[in-house]
Protein backbone atom coordinates (compact mmCIF):
# COMPACT_ATOMS: atom_id res chain seq x y z
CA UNK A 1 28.95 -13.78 31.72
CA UNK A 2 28.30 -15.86 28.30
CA UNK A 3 25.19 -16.35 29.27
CA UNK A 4 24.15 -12.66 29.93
CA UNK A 5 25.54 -12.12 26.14
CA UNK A 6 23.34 -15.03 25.22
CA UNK A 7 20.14 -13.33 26.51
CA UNK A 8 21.98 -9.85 25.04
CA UNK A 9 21.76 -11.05 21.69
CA UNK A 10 18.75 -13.06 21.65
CA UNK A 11 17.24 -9.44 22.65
CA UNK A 12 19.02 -7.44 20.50
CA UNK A 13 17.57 -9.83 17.15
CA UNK A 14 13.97 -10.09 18.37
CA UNK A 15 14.14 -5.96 18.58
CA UNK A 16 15.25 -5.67 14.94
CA UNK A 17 13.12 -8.56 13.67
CA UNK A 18 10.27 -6.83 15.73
CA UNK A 19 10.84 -3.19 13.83
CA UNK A 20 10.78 -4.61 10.38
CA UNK A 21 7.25 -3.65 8.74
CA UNK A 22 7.76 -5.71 6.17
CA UNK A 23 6.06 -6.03 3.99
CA UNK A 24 4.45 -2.41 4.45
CA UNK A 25 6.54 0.39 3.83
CA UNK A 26 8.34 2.15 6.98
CA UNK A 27 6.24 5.45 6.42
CA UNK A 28 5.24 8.06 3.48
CA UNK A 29 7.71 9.27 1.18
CA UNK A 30 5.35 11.82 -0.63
CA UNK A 31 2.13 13.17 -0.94
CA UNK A 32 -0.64 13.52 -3.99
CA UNK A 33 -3.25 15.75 -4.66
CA UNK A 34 -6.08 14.83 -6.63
CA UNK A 35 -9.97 16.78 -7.65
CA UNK A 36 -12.46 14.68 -8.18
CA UNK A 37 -16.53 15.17 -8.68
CA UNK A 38 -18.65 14.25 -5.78
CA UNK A 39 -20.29 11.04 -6.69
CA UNK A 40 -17.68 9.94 -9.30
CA UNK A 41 -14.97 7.26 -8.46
CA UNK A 42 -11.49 9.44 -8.21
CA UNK A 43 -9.32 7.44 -10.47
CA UNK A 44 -6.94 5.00 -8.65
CA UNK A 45 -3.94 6.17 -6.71
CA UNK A 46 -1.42 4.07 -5.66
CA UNK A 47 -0.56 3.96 -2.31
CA UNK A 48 1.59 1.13 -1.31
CA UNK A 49 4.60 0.27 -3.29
CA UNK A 50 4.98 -3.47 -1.90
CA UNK A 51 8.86 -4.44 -2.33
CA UNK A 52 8.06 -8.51 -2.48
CA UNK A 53 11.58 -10.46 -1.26
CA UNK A 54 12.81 -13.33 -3.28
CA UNK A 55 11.31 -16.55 -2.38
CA UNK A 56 8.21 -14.40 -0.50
CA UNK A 57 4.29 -15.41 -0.76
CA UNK A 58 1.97 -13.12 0.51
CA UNK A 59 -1.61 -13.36 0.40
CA UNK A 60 -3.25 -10.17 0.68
CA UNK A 61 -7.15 -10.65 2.60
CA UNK A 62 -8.37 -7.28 2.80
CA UNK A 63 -7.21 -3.47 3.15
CA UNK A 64 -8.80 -0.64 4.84
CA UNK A 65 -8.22 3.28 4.73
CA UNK A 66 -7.13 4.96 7.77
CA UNK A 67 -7.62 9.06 7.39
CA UNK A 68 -10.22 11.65 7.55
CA UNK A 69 -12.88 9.86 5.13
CA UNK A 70 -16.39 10.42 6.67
CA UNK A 71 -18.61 10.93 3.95
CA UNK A 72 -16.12 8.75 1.26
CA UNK A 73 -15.91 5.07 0.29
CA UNK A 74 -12.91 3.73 -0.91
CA UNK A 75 -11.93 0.76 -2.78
CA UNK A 76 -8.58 -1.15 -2.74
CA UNK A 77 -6.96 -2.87 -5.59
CA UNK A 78 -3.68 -4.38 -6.75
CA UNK A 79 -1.58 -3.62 -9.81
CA UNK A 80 1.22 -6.05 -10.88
CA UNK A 81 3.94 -3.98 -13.08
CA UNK A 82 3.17 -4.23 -16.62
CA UNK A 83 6.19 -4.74 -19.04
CA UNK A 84 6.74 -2.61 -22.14
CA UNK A 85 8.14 -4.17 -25.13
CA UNK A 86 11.49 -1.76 -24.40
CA UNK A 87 12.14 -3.06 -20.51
CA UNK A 88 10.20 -0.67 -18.50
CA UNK A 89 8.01 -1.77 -15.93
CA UNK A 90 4.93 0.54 -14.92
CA UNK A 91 2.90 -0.19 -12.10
CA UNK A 92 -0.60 1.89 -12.02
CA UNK A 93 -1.65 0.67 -15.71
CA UNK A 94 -4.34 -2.57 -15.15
CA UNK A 95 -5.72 -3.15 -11.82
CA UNK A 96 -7.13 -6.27 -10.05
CA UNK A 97 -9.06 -7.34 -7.08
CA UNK A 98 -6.66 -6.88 -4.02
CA UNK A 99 -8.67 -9.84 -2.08
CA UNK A 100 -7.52 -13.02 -2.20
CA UNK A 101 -4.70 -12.12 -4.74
CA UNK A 102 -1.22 -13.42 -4.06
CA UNK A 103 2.07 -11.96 -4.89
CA UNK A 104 5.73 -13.76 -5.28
CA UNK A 105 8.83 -11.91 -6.38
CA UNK A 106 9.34 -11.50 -10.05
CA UNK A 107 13.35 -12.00 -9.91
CA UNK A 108 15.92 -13.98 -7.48
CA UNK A 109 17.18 -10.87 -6.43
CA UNK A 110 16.25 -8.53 -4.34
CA UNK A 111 14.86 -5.19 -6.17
CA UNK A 112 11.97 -2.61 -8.13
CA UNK A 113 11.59 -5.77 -10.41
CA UNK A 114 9.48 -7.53 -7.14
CA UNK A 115 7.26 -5.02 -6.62
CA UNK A 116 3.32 -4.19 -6.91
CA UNK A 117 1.35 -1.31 -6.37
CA UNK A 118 -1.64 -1.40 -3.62
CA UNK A 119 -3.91 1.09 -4.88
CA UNK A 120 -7.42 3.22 -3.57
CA UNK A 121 -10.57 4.70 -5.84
CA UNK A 122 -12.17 6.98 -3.56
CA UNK A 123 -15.73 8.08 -4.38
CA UNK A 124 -16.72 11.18 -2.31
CA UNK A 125 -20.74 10.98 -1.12
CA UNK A 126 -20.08 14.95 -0.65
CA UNK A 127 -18.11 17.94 -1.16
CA UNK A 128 -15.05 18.15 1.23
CA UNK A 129 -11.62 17.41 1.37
CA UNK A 130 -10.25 13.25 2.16
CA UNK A 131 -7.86 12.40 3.61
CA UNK A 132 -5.80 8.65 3.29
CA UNK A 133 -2.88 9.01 6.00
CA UNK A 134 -1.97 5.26 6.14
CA UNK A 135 -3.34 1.51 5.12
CA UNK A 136 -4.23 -1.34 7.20
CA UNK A 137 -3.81 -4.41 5.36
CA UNK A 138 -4.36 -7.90 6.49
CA UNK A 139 -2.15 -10.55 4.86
CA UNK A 140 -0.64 -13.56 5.19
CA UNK A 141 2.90 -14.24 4.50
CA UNK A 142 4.19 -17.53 3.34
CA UNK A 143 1.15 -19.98 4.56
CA UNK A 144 2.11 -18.82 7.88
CA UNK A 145 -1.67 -17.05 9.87
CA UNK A 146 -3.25 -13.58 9.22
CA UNK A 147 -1.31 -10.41 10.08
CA UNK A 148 -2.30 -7.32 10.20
CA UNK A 149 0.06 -4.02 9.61
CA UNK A 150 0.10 -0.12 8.65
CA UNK A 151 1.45 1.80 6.05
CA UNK A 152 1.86 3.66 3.10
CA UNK A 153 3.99 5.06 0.77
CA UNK A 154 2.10 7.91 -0.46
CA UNK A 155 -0.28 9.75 1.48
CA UNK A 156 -3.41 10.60 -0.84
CA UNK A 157 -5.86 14.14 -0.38
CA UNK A 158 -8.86 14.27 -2.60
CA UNK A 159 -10.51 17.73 -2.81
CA UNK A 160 -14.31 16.76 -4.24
CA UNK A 161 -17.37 19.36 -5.19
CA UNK A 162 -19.62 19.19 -7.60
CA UNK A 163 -18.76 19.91 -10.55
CA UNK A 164 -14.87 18.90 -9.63
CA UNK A 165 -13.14 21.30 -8.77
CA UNK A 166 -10.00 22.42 -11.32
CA UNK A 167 -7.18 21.67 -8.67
CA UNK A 168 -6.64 20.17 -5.20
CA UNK A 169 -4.26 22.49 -3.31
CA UNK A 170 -1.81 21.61 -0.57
């Protein structure tokens, strides 16, 4: 009997360790809609929110888009927050090269003060509409070997024509 609990529990912590994605956010919590001019870089979107746990290092290798992008090249990057003299942090202001950079938590405790944005430039070759529905980013957390996982936190359409069009609609 104490040993079929043993094996019970044992079982019941590998499931929940094995449905953690973190560091990758569980799924999308909104959408954005952006025009942009066929041949012309989009602007950068941010598409991960990465919540970094105290006491965390994670090495980020490489990300790739996952989505309806033929015709579309896209180009990851990372943005740290950026402090304003009153307190605010913004992420989304400077930007960075995502490979190779590495990330700790700002603060002891857990919260928005540890995270950093993950963000795309798309550059359509052609008119159409693009599509980013998730991320696949390789990393490596804490020294330990590359991972790879999926998600996002926004899910990004880009409407592009030439000239840009004046909206992107839902």
């Amino acid at each position: 009997m104490r040993r079929g609990l043993g094996v019970l529990a044992l079982a019941l912590l590998l499931a929940a360790c094995a449905g953690d994605p973190y560091p990758l956010p569980s799924g999308p919590g909104r959408r954005q809609f952006s025009p942009a001019a066929v041949g012309v870089p989009s602007g950068n979107a941010i598409l991960i929110y990465l919540d970094v746990r105290p006491g965390d290092r994670i090495e980020l290798l490489a990300a790739e888009p996952v989505g309806a992008l033929d015709g579309a090249t896209v180009k990851f990057l990372l943005s740290r927050p950026v402090i304003e003299a009153n307190g605010v942090r913004l992420i989304g202001e400077e930007f960075e090269a995502l490979e190779g950079a590495v990330v700790t938590a700002a603060t002891a405790s857990p919260g928005p003060d540890n995270t950093v944005g993950i963000a795309a430039e798309l550059t359509a070759e052609r008119p159409g509409r693009y599509e980013i529905t998730n991320v696949r980013l390789r990393y490596r957390l804490n020294g330990g070997s590359a991972k790879v996982g999926e998600g996002i936190s926004v899910v990004w359409t880009v409407c592009a024509d030439d000239p840009a069009p004046s909206a992107c609609p839902e």
